[in-house]
C-alpha atoms as a PDB file:
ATOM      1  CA  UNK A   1      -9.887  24.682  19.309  1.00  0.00           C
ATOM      2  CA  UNK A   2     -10.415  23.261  15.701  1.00  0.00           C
ATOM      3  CA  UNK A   3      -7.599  23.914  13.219  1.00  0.00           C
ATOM      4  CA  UNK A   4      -8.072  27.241  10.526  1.00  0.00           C
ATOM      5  CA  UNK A   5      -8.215  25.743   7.203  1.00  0.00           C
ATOM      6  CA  UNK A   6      -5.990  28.243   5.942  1.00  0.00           C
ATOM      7  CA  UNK A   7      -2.823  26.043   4.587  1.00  0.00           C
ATOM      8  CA  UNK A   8      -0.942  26.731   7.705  1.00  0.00           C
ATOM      9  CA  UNK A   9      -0.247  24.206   9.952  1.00  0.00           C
ATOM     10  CA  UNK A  10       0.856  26.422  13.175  1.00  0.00           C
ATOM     11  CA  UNK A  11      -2.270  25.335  14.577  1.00  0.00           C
ATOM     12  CA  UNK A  12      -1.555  21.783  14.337  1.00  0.00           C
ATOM     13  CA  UNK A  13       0.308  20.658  18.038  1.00  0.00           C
ATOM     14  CA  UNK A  14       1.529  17.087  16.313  1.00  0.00           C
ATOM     15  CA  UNK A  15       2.519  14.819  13.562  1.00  0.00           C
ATOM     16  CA  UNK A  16       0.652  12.031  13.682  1.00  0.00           C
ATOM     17  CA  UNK A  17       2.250   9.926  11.177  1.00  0.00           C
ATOM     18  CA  UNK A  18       5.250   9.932   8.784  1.00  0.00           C
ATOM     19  CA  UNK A  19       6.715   8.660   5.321  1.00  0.00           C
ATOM     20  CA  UNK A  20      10.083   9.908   4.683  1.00  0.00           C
ATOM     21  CA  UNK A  21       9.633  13.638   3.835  1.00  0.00           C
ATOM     22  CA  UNK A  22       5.825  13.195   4.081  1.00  0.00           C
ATOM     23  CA  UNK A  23       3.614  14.413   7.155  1.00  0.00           C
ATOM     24  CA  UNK A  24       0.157  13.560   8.320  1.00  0.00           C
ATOM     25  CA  UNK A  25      -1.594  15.358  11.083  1.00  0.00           C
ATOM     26  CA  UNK A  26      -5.168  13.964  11.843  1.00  0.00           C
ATOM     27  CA  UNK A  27      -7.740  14.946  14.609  1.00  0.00           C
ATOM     28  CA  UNK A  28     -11.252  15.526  15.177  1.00  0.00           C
ATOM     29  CA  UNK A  29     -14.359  17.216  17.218  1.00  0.00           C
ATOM     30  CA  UNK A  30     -18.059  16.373  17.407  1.00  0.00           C
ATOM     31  CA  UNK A  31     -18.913  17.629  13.703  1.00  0.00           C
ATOM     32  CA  UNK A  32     -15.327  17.204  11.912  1.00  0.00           C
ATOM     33  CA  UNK A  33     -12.661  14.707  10.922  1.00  0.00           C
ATOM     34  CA  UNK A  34      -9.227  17.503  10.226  1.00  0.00           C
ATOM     35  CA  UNK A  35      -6.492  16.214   8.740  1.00  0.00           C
ATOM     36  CA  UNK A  36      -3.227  17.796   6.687  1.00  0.00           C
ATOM     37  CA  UNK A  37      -0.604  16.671   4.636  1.00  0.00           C
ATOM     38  CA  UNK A  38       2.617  18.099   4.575  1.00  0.00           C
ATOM     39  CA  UNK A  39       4.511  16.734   0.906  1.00  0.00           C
ATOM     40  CA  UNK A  40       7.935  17.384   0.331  1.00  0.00           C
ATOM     41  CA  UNK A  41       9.946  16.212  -3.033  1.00  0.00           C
ATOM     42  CA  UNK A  42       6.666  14.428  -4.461  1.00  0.00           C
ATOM     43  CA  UNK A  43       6.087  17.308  -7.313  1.00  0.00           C
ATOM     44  CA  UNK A  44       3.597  20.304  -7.135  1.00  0.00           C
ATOM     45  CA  UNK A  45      -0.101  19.981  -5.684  1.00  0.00           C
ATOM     46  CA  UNK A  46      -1.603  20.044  -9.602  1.00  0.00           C
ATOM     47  CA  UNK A  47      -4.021  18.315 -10.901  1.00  0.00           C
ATOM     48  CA  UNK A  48      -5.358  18.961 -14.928  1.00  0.00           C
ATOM     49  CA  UNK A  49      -7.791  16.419 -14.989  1.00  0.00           C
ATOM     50  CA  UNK A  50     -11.555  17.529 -15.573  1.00  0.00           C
ATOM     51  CA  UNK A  51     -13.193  14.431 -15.022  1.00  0.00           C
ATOM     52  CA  UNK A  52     -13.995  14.971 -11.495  1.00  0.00           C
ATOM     53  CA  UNK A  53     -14.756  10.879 -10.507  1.00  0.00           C
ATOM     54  CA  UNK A  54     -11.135   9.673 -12.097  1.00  0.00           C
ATOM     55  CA  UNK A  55      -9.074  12.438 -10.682  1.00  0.00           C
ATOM     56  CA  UNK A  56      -6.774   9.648  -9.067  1.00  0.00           C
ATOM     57  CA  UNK A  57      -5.259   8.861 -12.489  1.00  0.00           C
ATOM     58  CA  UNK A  58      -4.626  12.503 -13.628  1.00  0.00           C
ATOM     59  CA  UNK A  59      -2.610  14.239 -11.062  1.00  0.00           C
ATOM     60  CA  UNK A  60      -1.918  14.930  -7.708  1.00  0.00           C
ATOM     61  CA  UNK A  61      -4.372  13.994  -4.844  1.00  0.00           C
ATOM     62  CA  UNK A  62      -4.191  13.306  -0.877  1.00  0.00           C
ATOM     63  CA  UNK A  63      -5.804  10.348   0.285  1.00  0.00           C
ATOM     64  CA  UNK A  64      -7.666   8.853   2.789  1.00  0.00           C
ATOM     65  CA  UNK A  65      -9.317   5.382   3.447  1.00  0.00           C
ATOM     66  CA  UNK A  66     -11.232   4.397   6.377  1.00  0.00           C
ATOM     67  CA  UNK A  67     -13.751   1.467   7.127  1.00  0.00           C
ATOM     68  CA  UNK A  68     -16.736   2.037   8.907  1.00  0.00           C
ATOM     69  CA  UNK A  69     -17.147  -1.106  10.413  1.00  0.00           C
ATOM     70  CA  UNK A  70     -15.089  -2.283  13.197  1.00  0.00           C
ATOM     71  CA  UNK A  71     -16.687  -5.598  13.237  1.00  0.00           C
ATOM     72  CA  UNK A  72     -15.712  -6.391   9.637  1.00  0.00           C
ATOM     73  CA  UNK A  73     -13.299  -9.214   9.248  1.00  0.00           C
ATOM     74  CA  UNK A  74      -9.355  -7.562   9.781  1.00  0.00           C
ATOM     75  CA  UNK A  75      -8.406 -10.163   6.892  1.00  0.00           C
ATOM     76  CA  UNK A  76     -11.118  -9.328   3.735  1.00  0.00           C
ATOM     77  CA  UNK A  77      -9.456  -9.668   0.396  1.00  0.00           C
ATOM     78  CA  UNK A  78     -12.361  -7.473  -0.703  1.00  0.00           C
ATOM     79  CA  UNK A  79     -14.115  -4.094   0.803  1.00  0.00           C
ATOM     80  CA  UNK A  80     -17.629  -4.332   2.481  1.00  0.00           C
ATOM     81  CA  UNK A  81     -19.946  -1.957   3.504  1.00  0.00           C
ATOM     82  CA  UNK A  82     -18.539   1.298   5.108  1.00  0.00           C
ATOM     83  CA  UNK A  83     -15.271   0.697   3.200  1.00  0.00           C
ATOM     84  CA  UNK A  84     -14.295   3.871   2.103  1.00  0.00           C
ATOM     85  CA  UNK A  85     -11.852   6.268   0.325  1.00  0.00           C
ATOM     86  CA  UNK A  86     -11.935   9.863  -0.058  1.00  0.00           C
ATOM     87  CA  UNK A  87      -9.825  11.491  -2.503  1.00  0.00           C
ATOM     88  CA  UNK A  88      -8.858  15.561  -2.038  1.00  0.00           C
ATOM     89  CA  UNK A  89      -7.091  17.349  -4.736  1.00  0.00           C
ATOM     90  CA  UNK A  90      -7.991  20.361  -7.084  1.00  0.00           C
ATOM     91  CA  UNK A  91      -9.753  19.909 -10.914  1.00  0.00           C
ATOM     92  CA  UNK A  92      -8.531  23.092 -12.146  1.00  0.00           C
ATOM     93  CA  UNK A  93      -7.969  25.659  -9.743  1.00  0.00           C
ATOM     94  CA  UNK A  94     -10.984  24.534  -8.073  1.00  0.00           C
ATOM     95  CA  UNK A  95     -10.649  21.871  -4.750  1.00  0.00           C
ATOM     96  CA  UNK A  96     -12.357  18.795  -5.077  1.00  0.00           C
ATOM     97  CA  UNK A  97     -13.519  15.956  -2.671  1.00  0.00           C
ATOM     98  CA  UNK A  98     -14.706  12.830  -3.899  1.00  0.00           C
ATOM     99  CA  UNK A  99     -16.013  10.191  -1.794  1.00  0.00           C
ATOM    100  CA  UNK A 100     -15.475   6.594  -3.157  1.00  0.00           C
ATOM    101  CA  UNK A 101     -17.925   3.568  -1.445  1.00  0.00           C
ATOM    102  CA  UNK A 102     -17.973   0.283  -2.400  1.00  0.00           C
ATOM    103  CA  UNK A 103     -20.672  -1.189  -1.012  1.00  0.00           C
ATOM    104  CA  UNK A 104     -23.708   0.240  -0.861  1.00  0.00           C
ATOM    105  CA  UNK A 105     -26.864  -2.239  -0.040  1.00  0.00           C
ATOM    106  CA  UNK A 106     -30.120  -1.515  -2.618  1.00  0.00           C
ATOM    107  CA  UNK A 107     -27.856   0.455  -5.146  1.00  0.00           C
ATOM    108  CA  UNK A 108     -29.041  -0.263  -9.078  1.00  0.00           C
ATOM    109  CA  UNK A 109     -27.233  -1.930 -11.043  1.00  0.00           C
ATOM    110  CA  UNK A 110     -27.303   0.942 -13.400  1.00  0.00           C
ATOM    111  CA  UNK A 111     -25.966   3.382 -10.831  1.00  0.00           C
ATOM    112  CA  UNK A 112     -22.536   1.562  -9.886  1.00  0.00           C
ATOM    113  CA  UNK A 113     -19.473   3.469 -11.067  1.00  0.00           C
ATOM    114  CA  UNK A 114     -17.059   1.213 -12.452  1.00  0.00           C
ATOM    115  CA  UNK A 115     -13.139   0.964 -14.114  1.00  0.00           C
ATOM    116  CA  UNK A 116     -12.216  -1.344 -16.881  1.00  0.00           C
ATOM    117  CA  UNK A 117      -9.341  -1.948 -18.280  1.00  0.00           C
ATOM    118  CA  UNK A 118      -8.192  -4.537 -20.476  1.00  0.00           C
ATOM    119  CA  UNK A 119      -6.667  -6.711 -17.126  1.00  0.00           C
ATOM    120  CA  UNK A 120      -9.093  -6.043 -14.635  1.00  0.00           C
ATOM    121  CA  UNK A 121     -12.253  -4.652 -13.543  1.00  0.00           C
ATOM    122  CA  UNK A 122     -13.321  -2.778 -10.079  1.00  0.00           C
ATOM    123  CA  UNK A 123     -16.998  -1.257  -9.471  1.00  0.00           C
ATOM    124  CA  UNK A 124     -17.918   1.172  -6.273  1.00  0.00           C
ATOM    125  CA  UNK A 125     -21.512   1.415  -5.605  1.00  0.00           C
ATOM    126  CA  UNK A 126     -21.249   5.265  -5.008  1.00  0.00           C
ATOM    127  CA  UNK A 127     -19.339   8.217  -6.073  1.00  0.00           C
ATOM    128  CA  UNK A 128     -20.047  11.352  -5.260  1.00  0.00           C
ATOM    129  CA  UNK A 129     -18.795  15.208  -5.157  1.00  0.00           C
ATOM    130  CA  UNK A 130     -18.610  15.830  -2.025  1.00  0.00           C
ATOM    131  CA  UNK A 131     -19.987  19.667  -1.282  1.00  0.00           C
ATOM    132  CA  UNK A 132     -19.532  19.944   2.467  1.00  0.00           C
ATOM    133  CA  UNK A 133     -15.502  19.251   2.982  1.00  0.00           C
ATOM    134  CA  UNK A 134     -13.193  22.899   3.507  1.00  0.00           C
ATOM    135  CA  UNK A 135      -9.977  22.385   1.817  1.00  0.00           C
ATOM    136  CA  UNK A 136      -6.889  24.964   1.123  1.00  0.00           C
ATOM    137  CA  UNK A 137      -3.684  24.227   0.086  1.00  0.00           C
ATOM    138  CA  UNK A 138      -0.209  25.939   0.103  1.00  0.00           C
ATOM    139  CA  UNK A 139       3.306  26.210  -1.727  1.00  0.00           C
ATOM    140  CA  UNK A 140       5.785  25.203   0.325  1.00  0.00           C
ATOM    141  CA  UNK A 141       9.545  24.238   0.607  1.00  0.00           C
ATOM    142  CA  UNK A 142      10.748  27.296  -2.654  1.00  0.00           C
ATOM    143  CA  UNK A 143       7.751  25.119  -4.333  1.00  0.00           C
ATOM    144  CA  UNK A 144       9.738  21.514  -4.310  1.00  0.00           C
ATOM    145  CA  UNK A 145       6.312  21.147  -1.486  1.00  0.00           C
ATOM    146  CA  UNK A 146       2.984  21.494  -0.404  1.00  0.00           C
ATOM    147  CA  UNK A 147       0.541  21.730   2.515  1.00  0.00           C
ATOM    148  CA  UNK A 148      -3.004  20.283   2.094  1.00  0.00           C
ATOM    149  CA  UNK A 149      -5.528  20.964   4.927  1.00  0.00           C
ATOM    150  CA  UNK A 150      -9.171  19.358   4.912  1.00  0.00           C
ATOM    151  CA  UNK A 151     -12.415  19.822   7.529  1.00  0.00           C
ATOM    152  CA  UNK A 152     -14.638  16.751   6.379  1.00  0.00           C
ATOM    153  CA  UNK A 153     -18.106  16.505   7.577  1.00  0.00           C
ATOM    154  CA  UNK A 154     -17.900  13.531  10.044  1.00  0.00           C
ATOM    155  CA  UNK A 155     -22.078  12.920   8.363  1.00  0.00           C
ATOM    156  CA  UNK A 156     -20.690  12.874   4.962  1.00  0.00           C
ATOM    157  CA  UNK A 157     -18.408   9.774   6.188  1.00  0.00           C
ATOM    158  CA  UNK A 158     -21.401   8.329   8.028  1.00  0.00           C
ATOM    159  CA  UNK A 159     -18.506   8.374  10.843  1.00  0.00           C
ATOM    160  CA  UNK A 160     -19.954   8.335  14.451  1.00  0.00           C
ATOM    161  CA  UNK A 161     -17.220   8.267  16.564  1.00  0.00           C
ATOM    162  CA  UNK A 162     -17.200   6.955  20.136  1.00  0.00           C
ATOM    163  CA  UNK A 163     -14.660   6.617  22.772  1.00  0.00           C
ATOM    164  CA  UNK A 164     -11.912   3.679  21.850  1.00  0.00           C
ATOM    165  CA  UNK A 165     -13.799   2.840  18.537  1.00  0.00           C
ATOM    166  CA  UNK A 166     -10.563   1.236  16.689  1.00  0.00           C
ATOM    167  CA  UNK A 167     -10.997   1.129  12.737  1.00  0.00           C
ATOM    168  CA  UNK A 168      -9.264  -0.137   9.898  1.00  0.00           C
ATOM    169  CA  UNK A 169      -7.581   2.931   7.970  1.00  0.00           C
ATOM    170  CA  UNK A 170      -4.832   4.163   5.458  1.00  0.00           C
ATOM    171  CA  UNK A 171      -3.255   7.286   4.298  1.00  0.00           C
ATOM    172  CA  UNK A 172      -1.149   8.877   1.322  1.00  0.00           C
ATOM    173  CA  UNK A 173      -1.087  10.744  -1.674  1.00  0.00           C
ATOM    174  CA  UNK A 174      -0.892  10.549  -5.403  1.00  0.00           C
ATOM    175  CA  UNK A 175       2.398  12.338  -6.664  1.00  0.00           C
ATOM    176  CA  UNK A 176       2.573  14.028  -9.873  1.00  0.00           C
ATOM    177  CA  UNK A 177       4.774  15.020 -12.087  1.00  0.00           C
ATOM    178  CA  UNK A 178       5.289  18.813 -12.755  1.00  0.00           C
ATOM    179  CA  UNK A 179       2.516  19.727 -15.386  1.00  0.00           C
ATOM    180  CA  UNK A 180      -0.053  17.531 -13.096  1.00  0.00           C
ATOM    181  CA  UNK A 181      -1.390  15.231 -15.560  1.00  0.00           C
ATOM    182  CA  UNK A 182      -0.066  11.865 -14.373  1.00  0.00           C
ATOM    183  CA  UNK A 183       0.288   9.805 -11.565  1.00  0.00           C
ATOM    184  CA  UNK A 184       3.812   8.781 -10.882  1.00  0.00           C
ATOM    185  CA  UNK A 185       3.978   7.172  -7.325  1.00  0.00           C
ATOM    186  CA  UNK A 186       1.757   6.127  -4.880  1.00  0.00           C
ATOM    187  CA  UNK A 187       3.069   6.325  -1.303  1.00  0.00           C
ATOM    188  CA  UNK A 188       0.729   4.692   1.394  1.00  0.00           C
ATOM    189  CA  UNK A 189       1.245   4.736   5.531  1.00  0.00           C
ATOM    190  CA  UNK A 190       0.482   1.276   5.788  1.00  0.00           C
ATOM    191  CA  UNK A 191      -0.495  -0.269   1.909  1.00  0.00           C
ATOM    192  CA  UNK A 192       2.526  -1.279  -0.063  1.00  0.00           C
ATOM    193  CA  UNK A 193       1.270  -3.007  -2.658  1.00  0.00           C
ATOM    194  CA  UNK A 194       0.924  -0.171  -4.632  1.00  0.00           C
ATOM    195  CA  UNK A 195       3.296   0.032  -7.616  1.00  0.00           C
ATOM    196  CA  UNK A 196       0.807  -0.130 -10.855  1.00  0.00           C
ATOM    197  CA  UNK A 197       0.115   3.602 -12.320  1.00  0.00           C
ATOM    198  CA  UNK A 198      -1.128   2.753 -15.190  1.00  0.00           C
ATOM    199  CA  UNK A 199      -4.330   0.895 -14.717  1.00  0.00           C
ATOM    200  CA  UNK A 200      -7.163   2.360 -13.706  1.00  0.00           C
ATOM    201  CA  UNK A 201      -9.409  -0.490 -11.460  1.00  0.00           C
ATOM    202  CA  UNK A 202      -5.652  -1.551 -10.187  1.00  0.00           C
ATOM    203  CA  UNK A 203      -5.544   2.127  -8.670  1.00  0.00           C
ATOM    204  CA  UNK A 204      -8.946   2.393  -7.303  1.00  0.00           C
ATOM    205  CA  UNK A 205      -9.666  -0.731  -6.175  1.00  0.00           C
ATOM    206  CA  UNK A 206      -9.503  -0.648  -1.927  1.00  0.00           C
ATOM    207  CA  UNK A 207      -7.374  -3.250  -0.271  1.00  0.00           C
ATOM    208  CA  UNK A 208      -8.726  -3.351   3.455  1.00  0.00           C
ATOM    209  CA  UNK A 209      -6.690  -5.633   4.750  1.00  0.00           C
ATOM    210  CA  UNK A 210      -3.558  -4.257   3.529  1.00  0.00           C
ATOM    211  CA  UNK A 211      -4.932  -0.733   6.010  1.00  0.00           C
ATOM    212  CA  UNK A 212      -3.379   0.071   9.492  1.00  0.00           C
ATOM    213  CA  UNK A 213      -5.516   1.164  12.667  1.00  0.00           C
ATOM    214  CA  UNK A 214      -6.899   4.292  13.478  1.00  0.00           C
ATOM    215  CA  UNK A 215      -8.790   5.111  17.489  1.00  0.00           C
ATOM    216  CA  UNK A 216     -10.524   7.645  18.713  1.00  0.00           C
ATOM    217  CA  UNK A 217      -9.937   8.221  22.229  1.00  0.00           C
ATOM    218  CA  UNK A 218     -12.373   9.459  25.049  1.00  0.00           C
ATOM    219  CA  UNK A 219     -10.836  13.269  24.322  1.00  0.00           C
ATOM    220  CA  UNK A 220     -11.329  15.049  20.546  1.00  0.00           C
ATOM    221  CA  UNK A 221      -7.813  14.948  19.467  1.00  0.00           C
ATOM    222  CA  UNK A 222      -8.123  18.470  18.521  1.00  0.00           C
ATOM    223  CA  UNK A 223      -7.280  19.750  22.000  1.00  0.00           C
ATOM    224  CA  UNK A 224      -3.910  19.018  23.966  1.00  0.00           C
ATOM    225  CA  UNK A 225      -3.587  14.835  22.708  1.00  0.00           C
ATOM    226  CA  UNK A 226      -0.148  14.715  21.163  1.00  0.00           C
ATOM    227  CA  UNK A 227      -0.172  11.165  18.617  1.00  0.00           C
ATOM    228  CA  UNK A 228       3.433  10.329  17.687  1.00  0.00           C
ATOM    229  CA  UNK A 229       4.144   8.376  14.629  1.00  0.00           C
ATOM    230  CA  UNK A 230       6.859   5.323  15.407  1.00  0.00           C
ATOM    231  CA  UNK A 231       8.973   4.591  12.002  1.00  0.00           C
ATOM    232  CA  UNK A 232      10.630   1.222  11.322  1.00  0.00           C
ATOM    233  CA  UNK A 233       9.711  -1.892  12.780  1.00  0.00           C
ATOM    234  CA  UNK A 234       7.983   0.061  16.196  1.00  0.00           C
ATOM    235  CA  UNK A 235       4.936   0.907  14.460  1.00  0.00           C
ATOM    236  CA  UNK A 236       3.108   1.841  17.608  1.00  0.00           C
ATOM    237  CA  UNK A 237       0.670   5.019  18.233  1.00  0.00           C
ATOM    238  CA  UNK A 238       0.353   6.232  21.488  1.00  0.00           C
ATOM    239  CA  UNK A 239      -3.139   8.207  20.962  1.00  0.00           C
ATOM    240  CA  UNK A 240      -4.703   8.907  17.564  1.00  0.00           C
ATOM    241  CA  UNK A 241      -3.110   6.613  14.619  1.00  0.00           C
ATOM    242  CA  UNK A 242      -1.757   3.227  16.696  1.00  0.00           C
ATOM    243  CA  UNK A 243      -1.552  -0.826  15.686  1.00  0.00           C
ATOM    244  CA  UNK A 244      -0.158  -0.359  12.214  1.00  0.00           C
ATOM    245  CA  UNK A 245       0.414  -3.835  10.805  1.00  0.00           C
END
């Protein structure tokens, strides 16, 4: 059975990855890619911002970055087609999922979404609002904490996932101070180079070759499959999340 998205994670049989006092449970079935964070000391789940496509500079947000292509090079400097990042966090009191693409062949020139600052420059071919993705969130931890909780469409990824496909991924969040209008850290599984909060294209700009593994075995990792995150130098997954490098 498919997690509730309720903000409680009893459902959940494993932790699938962790950073410190951060948790990340991930798992799917044939219409849905589940995950949920579990945030401790990282400031409230609060975002003010009300400019829904640059909510990853004005708050907290959960991430998630995924390539589509497993036959992309493992060593691009820059994202191709099917690189990907969606971003989950609340405008308001409202949740909001926003799907970030670079590459998208035929788009205008006049349709591509870009960040400029006065050092650098970064340009997506698509953003969009995603309308389809269940979210709920919870206060956690005498509110030091939070639980986020997400069904995404696997057709609003363009995911089709098949036995052993192996792709090039990354998780983390955004943390935020305790009004939620500013980005103080950002904490990645597998990206480190990620130190600058306070330019914009520095933030959004996807670094594919800096992302870990993900693989999707022959059984939906929503029933009995039981991924265990290694720390340290072992960064080995037995099932869901593996080959972290």
């Amino acid at each position: 059975m498919p997690p509730k998205i309720d903000g409680n994670l009893s459902d959940w049989p494993f932790v699938s990855a962790e950073i410190d006092d951060i948790k990340f449970r991930i798992g799917h079935d044939d219409q849905h890619l589940y995950v949920a964070y579990e945030v401790r000391g990282q400031g409230p789940f609060r975002n003010t911002g009300t400019q829904w496509d640059r909510l990853f500079k004005t708050g907290a947000s959960v991430d998630l970055q995924i390539a589509l292509d497993p036959a992309a090079p493992e060593d691009r400097q820059a994202p191709v087609a099917g690189d990907q990042r969606l971003l989950l966090t609340l405008m308001g009191d409202e949740p909001a999922a926003v799907l970030y693409q670079s590459t998208v062949p035929g788009t205008p020139a006049d349709k591509v979404w870009r960040a400029v600052s006065p050092v650098a420059e970064v340009s997506f071919d698509r953003v969009t609002r995603l309308a389809g993705v269940r979210l709920a969130h919870a206060r956690m931890f005498e509110d030091r904490g939070y639980l986020v909780e997400a069904a995404i469409p696997l057709k609003a990824l363009g995911l089709v996932i098949r036995p052993n496909l192996r792709l090039k991924f990354d998780w983390g969040i955004l943390a935020s101070g305790r009004d939620g209008n500013e980005v103080l850290r950002r904490i990645y599984w597998s990206n480190q180079a990620t130190t600058v909060v306070a330019d914009a294209p520095s933030e959004a700009r996807l670094h594919p070759n800096l992302w870990g593994h993900l693989r999707f075995h022959a059984d939906p990792a929503t029933s009995q499959t039981d991924p265990t995150a290694k720390k340290g130098k072992d960064k080995g997954f037995d099932d869901l999340l593996n080959d972290l490098k």
